[in-house]
N, C-alpha and C. Protein backbone atom coordinates (compact mmCIF):
# COMPACT_ATOMS: atom_id res chain seq x y z
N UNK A 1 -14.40 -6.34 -23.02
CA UNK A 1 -13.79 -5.20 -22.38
C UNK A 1 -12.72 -5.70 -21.41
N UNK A 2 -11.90 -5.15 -21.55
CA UNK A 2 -10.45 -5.49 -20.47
C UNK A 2 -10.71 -4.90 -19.45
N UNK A 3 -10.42 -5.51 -18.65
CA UNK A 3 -10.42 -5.24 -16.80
C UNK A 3 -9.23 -4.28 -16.45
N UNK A 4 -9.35 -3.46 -15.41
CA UNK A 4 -8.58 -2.49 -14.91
C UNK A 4 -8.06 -2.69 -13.44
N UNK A 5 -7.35 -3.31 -13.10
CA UNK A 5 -7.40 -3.15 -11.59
C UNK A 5 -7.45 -1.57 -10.92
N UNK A 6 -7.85 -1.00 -9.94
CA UNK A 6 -8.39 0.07 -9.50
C UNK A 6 -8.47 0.26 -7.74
N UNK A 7 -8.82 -1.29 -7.65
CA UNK A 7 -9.02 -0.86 -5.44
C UNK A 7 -8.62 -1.90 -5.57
N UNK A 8 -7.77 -1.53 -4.05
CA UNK A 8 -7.51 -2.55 -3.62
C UNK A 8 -7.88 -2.46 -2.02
N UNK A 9 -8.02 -3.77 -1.19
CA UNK A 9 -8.81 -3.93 -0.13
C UNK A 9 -7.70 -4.79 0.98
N UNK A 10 -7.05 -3.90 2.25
CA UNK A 10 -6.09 -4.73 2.96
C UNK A 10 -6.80 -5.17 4.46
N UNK A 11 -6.24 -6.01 4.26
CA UNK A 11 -6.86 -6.87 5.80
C UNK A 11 -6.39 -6.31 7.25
N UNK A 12 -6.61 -5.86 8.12
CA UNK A 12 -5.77 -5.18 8.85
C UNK A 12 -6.40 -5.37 10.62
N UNK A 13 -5.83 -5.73 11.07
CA UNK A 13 -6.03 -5.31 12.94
C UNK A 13 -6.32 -4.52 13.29
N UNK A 14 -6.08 -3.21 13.26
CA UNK A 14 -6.75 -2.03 13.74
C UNK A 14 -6.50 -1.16 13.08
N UNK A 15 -7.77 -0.10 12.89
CA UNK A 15 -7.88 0.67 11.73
C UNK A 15 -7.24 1.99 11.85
N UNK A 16 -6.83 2.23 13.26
CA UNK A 16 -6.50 3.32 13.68
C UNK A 16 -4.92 3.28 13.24
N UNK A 17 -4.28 2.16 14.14
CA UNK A 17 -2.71 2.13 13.64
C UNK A 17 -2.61 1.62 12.30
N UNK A 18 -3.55 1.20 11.22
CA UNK A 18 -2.82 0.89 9.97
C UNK A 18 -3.46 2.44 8.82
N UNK A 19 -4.17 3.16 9.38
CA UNK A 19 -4.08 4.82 9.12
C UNK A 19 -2.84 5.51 9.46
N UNK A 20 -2.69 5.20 10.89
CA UNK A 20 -1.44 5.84 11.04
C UNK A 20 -0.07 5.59 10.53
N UNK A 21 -0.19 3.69 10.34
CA UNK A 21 1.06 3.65 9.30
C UNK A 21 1.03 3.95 8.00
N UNK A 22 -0.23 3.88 7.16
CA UNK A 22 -0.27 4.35 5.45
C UNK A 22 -0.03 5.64 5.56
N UNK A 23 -0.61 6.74 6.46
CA UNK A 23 -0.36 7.93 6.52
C UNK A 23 1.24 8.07 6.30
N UNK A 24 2.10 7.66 7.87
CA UNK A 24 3.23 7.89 7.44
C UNK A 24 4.12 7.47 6.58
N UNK A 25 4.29 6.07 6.21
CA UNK A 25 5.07 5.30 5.25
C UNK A 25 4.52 5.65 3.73
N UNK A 26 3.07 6.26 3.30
CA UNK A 26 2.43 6.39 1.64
C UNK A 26 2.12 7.49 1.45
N UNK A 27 1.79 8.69 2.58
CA UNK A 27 1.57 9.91 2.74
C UNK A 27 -0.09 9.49 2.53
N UNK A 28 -0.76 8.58 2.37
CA UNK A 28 -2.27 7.91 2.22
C UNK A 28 -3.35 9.08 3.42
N UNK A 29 -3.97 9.35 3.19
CA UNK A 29 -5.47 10.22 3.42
C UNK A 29 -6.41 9.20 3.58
N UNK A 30 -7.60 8.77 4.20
CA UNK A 30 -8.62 8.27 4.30
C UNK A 30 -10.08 9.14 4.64
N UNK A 31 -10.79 7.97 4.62
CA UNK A 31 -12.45 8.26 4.51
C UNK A 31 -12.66 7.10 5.51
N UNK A 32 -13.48 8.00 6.89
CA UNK A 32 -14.28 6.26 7.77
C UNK A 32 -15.19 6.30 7.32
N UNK A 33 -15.72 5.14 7.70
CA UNK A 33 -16.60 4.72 7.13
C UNK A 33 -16.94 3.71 8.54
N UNK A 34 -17.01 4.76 9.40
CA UNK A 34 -16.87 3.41 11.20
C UNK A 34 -15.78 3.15 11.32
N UNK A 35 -15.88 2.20 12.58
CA UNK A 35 -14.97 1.56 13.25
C UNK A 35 -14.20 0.37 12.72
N UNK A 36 -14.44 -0.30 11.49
CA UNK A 36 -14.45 -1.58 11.23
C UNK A 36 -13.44 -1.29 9.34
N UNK A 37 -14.29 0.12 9.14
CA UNK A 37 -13.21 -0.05 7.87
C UNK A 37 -13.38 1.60 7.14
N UNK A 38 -11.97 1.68 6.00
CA UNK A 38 -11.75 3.03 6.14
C UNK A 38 -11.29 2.93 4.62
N UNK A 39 -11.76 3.98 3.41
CA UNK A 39 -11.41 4.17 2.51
C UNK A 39 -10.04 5.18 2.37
N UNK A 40 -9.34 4.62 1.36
CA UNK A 40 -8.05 5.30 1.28
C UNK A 40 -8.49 6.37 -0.03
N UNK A 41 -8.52 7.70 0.08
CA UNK A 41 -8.50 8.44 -0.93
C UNK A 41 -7.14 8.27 -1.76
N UNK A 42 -8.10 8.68 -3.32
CA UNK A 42 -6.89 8.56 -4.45
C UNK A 42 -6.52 10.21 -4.78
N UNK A 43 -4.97 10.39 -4.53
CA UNK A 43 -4.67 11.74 -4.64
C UNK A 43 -4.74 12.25 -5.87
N UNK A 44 -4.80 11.66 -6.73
CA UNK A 44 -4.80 11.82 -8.30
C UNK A 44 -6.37 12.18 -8.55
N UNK A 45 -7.41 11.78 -7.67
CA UNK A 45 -8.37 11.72 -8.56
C UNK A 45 -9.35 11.89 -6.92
N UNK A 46 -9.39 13.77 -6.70
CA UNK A 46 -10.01 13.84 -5.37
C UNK A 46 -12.02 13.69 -5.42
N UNK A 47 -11.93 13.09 -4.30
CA UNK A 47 -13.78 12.39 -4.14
C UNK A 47 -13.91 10.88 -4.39
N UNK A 48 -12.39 10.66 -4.91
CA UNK A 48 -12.56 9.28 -5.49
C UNK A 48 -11.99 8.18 -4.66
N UNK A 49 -12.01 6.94 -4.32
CA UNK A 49 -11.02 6.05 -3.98
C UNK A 49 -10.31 5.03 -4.32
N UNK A 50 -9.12 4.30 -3.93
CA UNK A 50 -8.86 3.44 -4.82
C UNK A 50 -8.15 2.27 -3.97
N UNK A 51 -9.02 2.24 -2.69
CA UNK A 51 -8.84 0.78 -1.60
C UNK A 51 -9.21 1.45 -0.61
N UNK A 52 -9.30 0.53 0.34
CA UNK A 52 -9.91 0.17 1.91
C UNK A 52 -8.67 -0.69 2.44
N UNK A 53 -8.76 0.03 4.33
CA UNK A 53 -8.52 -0.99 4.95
C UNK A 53 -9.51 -1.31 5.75
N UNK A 54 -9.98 -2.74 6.08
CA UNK A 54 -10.68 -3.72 6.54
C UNK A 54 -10.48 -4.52 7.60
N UNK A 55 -11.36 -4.17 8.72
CA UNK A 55 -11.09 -4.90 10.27
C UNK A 55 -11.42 -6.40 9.94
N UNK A 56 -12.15 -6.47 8.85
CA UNK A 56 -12.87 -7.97 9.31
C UNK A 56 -12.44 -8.83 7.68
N UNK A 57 -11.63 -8.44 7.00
CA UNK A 57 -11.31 -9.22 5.82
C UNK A 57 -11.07 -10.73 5.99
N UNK A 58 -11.71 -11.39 5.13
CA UNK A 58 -11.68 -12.69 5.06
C UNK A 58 -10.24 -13.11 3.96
N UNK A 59 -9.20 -12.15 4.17
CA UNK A 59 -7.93 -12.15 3.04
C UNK A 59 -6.83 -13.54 3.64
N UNK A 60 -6.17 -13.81 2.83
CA UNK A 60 -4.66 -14.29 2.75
C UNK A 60 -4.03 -12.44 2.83
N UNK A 61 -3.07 -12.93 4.14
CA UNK A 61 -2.00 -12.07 4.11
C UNK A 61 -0.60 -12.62 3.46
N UNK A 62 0.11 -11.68 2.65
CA UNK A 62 1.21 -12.11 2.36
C UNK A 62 1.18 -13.38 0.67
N UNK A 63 -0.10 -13.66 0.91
CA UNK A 63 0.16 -14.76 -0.63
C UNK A 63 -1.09 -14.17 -1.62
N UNK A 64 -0.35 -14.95 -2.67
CA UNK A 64 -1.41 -14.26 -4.10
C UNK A 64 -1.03 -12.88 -4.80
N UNK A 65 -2.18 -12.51 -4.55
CA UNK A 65 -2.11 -10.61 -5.19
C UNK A 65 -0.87 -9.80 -4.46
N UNK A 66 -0.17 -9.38 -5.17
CA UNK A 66 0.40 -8.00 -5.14
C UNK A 66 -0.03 -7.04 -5.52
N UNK A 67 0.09 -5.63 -5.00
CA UNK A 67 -0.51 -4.30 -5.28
C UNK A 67 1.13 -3.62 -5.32
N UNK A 68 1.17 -2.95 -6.40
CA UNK A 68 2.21 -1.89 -6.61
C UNK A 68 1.73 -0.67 -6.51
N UNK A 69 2.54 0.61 -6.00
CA UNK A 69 2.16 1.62 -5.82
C UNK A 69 3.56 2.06 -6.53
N UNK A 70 3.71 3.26 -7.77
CA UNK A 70 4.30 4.18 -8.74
C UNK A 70 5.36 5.30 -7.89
N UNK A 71 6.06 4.95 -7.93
CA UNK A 71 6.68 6.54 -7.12
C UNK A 71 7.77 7.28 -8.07
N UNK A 72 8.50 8.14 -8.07
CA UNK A 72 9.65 8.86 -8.67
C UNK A 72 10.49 8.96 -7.81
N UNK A 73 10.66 8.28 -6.52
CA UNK A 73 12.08 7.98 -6.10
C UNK A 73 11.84 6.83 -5.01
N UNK A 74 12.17 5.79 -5.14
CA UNK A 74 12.12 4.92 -4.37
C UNK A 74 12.97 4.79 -3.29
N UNK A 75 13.95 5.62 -3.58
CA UNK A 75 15.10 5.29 -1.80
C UNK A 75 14.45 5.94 -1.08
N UNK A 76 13.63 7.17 -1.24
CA UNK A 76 12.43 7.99 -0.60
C UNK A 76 11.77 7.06 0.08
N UNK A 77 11.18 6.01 -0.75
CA UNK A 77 9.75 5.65 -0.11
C UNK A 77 10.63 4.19 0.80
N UNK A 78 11.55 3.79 -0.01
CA UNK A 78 12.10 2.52 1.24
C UNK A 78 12.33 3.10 2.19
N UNK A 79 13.32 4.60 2.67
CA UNK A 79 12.97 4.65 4.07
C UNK A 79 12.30 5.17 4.60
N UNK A 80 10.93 5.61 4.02
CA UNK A 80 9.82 6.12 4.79
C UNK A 80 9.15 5.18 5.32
N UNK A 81 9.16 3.98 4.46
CA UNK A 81 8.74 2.41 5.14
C UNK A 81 9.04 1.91 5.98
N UNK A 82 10.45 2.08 5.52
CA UNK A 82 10.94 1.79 7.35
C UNK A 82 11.14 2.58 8.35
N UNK A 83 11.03 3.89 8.47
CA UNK A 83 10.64 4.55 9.23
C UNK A 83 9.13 4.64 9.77
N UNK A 84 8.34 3.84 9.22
CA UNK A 84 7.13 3.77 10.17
C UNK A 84 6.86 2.63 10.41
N UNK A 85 7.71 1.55 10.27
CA UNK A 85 7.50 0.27 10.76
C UNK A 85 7.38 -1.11 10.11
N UNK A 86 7.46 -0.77 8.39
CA UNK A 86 7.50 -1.89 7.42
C UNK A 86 8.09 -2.38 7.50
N UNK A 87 8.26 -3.81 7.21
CA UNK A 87 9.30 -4.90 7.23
C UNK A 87 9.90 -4.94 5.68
N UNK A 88 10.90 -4.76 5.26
CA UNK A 88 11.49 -4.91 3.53
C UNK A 88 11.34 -6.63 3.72
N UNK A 89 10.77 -6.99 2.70
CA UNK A 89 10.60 -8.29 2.27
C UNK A 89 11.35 -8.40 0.86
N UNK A 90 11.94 -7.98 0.29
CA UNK A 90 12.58 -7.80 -1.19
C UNK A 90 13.50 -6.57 -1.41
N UNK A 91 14.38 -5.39 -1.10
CA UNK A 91 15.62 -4.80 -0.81
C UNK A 91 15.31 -4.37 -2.72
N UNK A 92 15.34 -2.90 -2.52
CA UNK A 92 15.32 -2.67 -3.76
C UNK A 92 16.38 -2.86 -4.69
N UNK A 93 15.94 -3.01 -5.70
CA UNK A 93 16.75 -4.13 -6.59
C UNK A 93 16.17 -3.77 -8.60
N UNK A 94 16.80 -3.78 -9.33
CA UNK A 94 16.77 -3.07 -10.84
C UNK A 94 16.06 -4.10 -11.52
N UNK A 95 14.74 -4.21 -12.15
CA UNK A 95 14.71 -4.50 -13.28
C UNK A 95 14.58 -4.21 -14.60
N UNK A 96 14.49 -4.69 -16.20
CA UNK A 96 14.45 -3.88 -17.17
C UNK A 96 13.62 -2.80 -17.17
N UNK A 97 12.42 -2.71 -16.76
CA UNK A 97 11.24 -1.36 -16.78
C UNK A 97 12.07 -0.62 -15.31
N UNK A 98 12.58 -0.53 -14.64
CA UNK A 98 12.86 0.47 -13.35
C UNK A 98 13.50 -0.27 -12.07
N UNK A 99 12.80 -0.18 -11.22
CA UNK A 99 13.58 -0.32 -9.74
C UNK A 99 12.53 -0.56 -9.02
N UNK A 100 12.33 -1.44 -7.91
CA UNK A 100 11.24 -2.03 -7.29
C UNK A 100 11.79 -2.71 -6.59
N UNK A 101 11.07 -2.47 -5.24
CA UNK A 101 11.15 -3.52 -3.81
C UNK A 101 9.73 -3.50 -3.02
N UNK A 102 9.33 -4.96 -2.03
CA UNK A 102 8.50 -5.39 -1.84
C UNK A 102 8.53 -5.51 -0.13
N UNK A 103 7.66 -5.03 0.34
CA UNK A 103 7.50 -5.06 2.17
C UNK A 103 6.14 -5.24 2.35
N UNK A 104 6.12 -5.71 3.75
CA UNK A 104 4.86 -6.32 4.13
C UNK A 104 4.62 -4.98 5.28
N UNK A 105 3.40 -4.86 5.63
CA UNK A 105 2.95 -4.06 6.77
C UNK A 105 2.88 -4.75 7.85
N UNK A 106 2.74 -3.87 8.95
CA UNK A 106 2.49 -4.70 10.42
C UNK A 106 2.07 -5.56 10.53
N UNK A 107 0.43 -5.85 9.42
CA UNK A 107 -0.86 -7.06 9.46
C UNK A 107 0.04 -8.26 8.42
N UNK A 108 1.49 -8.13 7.93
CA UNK A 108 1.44 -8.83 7.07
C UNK A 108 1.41 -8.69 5.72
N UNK A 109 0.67 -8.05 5.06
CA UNK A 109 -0.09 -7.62 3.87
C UNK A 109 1.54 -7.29 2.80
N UNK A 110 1.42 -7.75 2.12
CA UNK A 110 2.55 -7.41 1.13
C UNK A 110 2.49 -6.78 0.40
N UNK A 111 3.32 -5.55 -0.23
CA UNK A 111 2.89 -4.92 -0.77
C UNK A 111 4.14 -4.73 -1.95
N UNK A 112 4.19 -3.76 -3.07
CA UNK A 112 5.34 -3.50 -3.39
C UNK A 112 5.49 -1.56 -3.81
N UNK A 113 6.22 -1.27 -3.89
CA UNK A 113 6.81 -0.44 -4.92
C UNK A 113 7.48 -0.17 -6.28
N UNK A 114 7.22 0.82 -6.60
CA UNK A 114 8.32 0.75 -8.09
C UNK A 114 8.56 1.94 -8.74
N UNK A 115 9.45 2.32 -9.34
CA UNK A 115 10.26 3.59 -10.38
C UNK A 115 10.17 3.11 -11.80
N UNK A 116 9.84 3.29 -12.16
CA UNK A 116 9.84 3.06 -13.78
C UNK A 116 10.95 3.80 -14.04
N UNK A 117 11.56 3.21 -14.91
CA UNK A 117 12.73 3.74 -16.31
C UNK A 117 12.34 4.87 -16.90
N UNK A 118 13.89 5.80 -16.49
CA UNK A 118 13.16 6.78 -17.52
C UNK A 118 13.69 7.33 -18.17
């Protein structure tokens, strides 16, 4: 059986300001779960989730895994990113499937975006 990626899990300093930045920069909803860590509801699929952020992650920030998140307009979401405080680490930029650029959050955490071709 083939594997699905599905959650993803970010390492983060405080749970309060990295709610308040997914909120504003992803439009992201959560679930506490305490003080220490907080499920991100999946809007597609309500009751369900599809990552956490995590006070106490034992992660690499910034190396390894990338997580992409799907959008239908990306100049949208680059400056909503930077309007709540993301750093652009990669300046959106065309490849054959769409359009995609890559920023890190306050903790570091890298992340990307993307538009698919259409």
């Amino acid at each position: 059986m083939a594997l699905v990626l599905d959650y993803i899990e970010l390492a983060v300093d405080d749970i309060e300001q990295a709610k308040a930045f997914y909120s504003k920069a992803m439009g992201w909803t959560f679930n506490d779960y305490g003080p220490d860590y907080a499920g991100m509801q999946d809007p597609r699929n309500p009751g369900q989730e599809f990552g956490g952020l995590n006070a106490h992650a034992a992660t690499s920030r910034g190396d390894g895994v990338i997580a992409l998140a799907r959008t239908d307009d990306a100049e949208r979401e680059l400056a909503a990113i930077r309007a709540a405080g993301g750093r652009i680490v990669l300046d959106l930029y065309e490849y054959p499937g769409g359009r995609r650029f890559t920023f890190a959050d306050p903790w570091g955490n890298i992340l990307g975006v993307y538009e698919p071709a259409t």
